[in-house]
N, C-alpha and C. Protein backbone atom coordinates (compact mmCIF):
# COMPACT_ATOMS: atom_id res chain seq x y z
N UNK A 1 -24.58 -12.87 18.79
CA UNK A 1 -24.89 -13.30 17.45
C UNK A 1 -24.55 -12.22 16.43
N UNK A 2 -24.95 -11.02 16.82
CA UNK A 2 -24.70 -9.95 15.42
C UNK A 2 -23.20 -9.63 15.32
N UNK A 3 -22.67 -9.82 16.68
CA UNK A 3 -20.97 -9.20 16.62
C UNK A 3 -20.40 -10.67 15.43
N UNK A 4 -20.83 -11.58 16.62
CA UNK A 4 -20.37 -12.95 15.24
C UNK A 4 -20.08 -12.88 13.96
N UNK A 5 -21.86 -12.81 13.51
CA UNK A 5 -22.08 -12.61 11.95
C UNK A 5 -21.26 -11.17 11.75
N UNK A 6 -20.84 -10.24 12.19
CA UNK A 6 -20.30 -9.23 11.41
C UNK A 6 -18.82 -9.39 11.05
N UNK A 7 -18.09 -10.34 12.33
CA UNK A 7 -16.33 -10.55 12.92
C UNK A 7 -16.56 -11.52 11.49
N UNK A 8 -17.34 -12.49 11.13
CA UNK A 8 -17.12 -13.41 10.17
C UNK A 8 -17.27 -12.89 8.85
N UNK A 9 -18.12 -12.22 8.68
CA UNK A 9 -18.12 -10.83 7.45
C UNK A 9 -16.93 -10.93 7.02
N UNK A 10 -16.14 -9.56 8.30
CA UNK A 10 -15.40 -9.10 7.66
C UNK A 10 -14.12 -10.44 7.41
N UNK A 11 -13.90 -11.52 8.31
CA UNK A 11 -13.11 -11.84 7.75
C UNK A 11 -13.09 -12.81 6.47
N UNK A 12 -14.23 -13.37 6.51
CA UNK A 12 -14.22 -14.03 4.95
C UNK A 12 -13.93 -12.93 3.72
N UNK A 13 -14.45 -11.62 3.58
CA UNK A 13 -13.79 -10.56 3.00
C UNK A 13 -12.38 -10.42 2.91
N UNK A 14 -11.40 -10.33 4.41
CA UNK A 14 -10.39 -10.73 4.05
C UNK A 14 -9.75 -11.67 3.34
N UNK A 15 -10.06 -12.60 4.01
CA UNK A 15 -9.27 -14.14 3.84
C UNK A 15 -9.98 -14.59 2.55
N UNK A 16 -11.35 -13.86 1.97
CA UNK A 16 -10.88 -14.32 -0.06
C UNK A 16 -10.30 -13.23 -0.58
N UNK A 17 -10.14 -12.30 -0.63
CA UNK A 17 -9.51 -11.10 -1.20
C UNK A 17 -8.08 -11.73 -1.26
N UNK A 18 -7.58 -12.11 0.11
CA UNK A 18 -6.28 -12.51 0.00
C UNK A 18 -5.86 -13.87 -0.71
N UNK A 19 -6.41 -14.67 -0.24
CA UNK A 19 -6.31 -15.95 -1.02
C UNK A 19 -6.54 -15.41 -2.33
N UNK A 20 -7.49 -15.28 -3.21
CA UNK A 20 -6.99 -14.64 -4.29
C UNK A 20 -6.05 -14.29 -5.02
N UNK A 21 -5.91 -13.04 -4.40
CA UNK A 21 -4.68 -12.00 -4.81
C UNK A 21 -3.42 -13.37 -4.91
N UNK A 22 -3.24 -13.96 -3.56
CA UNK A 22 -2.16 -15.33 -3.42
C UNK A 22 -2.62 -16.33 -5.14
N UNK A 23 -3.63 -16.37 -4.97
CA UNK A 23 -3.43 -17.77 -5.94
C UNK A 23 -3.14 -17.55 -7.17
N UNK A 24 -3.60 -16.64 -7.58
CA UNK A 24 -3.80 -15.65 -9.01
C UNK A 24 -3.36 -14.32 -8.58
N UNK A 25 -2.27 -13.97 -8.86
CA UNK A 25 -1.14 -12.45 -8.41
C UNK A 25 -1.11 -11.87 -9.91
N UNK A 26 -1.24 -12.56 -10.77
CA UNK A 26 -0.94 -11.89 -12.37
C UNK A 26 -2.52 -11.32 -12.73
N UNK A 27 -3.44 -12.11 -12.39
CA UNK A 27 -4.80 -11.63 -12.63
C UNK A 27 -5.22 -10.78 -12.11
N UNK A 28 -4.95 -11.04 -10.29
CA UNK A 28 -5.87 -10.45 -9.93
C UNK A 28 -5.22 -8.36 -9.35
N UNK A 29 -3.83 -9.02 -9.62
CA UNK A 29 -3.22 -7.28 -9.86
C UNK A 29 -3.23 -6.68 -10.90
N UNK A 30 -3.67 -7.42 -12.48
CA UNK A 30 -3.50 -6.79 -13.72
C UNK A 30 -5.04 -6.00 -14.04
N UNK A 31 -5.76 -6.61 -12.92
CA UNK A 31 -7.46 -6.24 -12.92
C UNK A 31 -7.23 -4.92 -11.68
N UNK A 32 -6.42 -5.05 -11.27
CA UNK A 32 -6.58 -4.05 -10.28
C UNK A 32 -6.19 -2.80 -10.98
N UNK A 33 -4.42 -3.24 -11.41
CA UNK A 33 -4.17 -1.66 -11.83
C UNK A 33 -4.88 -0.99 -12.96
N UNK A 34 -5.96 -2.17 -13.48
CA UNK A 34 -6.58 -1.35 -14.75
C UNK A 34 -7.86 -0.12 -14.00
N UNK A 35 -8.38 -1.37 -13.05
CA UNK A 35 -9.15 -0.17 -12.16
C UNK A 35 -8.05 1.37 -11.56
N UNK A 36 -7.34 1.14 -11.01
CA UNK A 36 -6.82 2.89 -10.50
C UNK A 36 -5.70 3.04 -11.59
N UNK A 37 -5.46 2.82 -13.13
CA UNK A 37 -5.46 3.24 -13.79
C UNK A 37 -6.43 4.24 -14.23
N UNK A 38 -7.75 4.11 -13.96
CA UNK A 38 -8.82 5.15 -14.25
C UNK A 38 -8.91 6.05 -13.77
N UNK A 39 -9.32 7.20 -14.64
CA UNK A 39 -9.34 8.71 -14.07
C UNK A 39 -10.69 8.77 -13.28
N UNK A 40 -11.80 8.11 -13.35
CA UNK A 40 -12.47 8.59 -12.48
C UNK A 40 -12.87 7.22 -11.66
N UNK A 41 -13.08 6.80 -10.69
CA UNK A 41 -13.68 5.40 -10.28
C UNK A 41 -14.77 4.48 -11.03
N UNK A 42 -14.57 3.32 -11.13
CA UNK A 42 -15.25 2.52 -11.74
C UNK A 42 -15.93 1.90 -10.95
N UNK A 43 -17.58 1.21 -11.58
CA UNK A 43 -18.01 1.11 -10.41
C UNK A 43 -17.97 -0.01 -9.82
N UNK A 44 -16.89 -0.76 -10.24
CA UNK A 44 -16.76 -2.31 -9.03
C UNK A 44 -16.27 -1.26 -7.46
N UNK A 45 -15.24 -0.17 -8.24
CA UNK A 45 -14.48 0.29 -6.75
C UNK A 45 -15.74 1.16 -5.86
N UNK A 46 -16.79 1.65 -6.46
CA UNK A 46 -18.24 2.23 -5.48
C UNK A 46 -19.08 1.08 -4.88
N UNK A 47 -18.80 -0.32 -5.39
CA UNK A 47 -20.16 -1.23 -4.05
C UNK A 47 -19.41 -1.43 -3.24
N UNK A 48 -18.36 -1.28 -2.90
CA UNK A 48 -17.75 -1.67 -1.47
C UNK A 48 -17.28 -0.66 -0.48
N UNK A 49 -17.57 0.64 -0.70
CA UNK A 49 -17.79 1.80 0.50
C UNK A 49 -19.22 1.60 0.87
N UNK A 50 -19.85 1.53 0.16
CA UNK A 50 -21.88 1.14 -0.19
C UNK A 50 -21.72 -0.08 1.14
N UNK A 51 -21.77 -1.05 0.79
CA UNK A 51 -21.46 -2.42 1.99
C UNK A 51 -20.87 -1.62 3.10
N UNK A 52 -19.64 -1.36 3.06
CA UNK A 52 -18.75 -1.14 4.17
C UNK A 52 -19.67 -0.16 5.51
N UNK A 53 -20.32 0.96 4.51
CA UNK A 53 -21.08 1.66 5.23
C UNK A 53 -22.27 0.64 5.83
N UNK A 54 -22.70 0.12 5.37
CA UNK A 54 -24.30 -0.74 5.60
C UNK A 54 -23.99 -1.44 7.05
N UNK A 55 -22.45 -2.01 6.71
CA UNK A 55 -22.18 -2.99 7.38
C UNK A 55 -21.67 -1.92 9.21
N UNK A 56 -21.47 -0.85 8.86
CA UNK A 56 -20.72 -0.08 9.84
C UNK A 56 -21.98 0.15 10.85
N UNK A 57 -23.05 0.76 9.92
CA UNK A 57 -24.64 0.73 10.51
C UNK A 57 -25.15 -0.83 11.13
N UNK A 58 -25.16 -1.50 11.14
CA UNK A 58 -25.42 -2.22 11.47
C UNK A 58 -24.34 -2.90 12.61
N UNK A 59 -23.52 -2.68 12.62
CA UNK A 59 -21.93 -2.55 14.04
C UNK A 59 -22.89 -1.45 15.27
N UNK A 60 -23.44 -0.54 14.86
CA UNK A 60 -23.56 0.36 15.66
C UNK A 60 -24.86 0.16 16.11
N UNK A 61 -26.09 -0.55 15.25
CA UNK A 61 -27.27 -1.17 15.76
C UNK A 61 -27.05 -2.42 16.95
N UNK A 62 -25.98 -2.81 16.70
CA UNK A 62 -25.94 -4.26 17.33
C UNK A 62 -24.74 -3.65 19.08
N UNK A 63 -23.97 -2.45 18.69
CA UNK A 63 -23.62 -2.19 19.76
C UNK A 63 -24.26 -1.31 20.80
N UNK A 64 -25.55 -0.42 20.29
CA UNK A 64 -26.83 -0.02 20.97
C UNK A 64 -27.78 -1.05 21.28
N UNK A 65 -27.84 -1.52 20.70
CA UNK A 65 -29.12 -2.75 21.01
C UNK A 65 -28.83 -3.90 21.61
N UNK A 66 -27.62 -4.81 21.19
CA UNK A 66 -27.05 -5.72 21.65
C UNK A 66 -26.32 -5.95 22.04
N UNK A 67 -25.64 -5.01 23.41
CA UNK A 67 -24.30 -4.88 23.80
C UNK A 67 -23.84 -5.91 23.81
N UNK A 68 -22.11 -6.13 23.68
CA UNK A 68 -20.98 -7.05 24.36
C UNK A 68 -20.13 -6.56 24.50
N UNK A 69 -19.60 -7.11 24.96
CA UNK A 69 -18.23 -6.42 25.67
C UNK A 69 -17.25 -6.13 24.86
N UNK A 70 -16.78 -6.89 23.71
CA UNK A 70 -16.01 -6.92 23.09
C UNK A 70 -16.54 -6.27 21.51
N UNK A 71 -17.49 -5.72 21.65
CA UNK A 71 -18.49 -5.39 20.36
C UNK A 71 -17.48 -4.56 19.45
N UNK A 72 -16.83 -3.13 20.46
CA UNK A 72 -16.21 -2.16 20.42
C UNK A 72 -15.44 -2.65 19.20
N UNK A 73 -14.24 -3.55 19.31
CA UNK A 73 -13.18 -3.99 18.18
C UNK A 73 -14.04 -4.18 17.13
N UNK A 74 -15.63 -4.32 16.69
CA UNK A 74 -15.78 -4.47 15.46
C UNK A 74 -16.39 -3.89 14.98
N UNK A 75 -17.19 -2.86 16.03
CA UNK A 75 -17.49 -1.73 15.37
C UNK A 75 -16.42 -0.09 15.12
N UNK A 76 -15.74 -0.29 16.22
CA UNK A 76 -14.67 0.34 15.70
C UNK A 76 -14.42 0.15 14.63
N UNK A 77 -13.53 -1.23 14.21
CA UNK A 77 -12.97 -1.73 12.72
C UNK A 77 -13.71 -1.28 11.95
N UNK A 78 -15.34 -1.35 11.88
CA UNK A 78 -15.86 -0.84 10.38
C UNK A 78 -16.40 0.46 10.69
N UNK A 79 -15.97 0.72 11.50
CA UNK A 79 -16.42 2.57 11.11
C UNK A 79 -15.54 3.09 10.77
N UNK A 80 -14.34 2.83 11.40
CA UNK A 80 -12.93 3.40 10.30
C UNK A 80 -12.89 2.54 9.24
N UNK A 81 -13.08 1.55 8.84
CA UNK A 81 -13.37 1.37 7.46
C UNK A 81 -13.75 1.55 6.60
N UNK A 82 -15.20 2.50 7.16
CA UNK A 82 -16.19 2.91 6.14
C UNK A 82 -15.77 4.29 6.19
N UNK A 83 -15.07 4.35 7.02
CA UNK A 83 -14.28 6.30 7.00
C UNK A 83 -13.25 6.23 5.91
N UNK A 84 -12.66 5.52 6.17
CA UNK A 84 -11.47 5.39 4.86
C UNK A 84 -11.91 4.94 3.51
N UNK A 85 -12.92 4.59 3.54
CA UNK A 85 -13.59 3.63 1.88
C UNK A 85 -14.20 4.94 1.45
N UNK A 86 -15.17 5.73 2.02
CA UNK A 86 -15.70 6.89 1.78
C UNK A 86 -14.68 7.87 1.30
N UNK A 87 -13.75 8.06 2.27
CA UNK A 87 -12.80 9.15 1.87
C UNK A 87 -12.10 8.99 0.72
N UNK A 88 -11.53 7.68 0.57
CA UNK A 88 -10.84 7.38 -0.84
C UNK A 88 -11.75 7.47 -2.36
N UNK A 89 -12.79 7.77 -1.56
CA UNK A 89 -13.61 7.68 -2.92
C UNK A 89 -13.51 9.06 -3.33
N UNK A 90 -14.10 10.16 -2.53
CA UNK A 90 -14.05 11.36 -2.70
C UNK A 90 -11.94 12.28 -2.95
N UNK A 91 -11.30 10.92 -2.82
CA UNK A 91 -10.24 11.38 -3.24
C UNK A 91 -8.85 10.79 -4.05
N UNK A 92 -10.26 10.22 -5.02
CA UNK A 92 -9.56 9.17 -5.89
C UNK A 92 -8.60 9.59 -6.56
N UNK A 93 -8.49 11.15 -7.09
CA UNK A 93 -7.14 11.36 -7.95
C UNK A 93 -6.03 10.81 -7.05
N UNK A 94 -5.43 11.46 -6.06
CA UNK A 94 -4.46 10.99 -5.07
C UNK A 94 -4.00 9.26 -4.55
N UNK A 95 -5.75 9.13 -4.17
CA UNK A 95 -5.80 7.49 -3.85
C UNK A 95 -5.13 6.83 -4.78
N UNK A 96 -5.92 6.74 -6.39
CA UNK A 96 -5.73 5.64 -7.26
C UNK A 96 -4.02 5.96 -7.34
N UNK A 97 -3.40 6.82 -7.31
CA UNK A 97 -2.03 6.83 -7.82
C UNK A 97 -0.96 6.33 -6.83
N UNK A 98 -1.65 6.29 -5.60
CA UNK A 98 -1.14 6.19 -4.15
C UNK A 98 -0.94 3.91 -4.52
N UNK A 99 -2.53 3.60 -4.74
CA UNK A 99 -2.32 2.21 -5.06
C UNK A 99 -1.79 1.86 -6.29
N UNK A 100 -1.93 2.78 -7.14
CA UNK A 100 -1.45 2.12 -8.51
C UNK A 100 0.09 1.34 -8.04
N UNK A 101 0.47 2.22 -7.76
CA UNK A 101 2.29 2.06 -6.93
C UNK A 101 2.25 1.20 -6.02
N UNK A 102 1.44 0.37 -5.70
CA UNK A 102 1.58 -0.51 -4.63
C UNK A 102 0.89 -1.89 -4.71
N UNK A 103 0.17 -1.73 -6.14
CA UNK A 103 -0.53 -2.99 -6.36
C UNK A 103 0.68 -3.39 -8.02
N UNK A 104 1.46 -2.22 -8.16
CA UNK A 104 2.58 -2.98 -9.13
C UNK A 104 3.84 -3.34 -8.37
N UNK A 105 3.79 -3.34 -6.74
CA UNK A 105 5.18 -3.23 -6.71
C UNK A 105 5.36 -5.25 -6.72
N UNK A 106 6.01 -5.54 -6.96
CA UNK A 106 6.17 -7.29 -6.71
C UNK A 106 6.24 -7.83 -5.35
N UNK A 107 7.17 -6.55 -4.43
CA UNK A 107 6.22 -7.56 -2.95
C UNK A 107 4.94 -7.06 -2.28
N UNK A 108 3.98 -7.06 -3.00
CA UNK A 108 2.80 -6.45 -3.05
C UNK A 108 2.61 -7.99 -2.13
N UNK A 109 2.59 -8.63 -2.05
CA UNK A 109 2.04 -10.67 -1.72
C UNK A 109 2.15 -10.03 0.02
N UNK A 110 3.36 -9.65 0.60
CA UNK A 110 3.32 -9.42 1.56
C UNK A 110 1.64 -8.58 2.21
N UNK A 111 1.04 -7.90 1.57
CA UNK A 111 -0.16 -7.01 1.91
C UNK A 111 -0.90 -8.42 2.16
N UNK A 112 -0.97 -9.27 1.13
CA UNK A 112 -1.92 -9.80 1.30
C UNK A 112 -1.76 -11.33 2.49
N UNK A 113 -0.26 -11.23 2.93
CA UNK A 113 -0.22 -12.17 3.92
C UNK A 113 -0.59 -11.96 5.13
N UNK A 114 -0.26 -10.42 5.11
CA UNK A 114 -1.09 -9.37 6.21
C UNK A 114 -2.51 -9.28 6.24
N UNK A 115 -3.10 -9.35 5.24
CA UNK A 115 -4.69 -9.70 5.62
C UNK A 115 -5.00 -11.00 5.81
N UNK A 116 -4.45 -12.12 5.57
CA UNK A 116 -4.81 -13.47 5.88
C UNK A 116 -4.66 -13.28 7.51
N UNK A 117 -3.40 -13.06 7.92
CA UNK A 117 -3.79 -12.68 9.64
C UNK A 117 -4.41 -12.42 10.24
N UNK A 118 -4.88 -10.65 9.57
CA UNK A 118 -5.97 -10.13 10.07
C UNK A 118 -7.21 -11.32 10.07
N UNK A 119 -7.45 -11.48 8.61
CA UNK A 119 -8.82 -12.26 9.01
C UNK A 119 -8.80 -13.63 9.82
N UNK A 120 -7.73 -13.89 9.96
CA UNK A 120 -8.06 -15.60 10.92
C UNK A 120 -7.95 -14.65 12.37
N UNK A 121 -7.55 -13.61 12.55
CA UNK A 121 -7.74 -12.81 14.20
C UNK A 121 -9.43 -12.72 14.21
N UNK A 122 -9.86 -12.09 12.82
CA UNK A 122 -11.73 -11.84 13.27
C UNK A 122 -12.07 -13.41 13.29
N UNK A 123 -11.67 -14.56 12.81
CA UNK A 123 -12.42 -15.69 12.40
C UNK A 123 -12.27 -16.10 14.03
N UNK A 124 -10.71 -16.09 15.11
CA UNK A 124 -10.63 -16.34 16.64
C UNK A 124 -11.76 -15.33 16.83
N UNK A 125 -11.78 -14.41 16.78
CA UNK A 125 -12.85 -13.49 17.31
C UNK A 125 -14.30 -14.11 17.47
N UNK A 126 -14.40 -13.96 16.28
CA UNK A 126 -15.91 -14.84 16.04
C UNK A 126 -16.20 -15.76 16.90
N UNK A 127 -15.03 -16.74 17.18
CA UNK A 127 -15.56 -18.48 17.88
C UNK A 127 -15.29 -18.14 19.19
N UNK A 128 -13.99 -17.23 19.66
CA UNK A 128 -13.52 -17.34 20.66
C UNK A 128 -14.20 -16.10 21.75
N UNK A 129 -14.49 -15.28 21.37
CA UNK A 129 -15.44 -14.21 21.93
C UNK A 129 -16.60 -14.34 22.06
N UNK A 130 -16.87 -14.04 20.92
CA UNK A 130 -18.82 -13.65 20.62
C UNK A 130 -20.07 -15.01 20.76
């Protein structure tokens, strides 16, 4: 049950982020580069290391407490997630300029066809595993 609810987490996270970005590409990149346009982080870009972490703690409650076999792939996934969300925060000069360049480039769509994958792999996960 907890690997479930977490594999479905993350991928509804994906799979609206992406759909999104897909449906609305002028909006939802003109909102982006205004965020890492900023010199220091804004705080839509601080609640989602905040989550990511919560969610990583709770990967690691459910793989002490509630083993499965397959737990590993999702607590792995969000502990390096919450490793990389953390770190980018503490190294936003570099970061934001790193995405600015990549949320203007025009085949930016490709990123996000790449996370629609990803998340229908956690959504098999979810039904087909856990």
């Amino acid at each position: 049950m907890w690997f479930r609810f977490l594999s479905l987490v993350i991928a509804v996270a994906l799979l609206a982020k992406a759909s999104i970005a897909l449906a609305m590409p002028r909006r939802f990149y003109t909102e982006r580069q205004r965020q890492y346009a900023s010199a220091s982080p804004p705080v839509k870009v601080l609640v989602p290391p905040v989550v990511i972490v919560a969610l990583a703690f709770v990967a690691w409650y459910a793989t002490i407490f509630h083993y499965q076999p397959w737990g590993w792939v999702i607590t792995g996934s969000l502990t390096a997630l919450a490793c990389l969300a953390v770190g980018r925060v503490f190294s936003w000069r570099t970061h934001r300029q790193t995405m600015l360049q990549i949320v203007t480039n025009p085949r930016v769509w490709r990123v996000d066809c790449l996370l629609l994958g990803v998340g229908a792999m956690f959504v098999a996960l979810a039904f087909l595993v856990y």
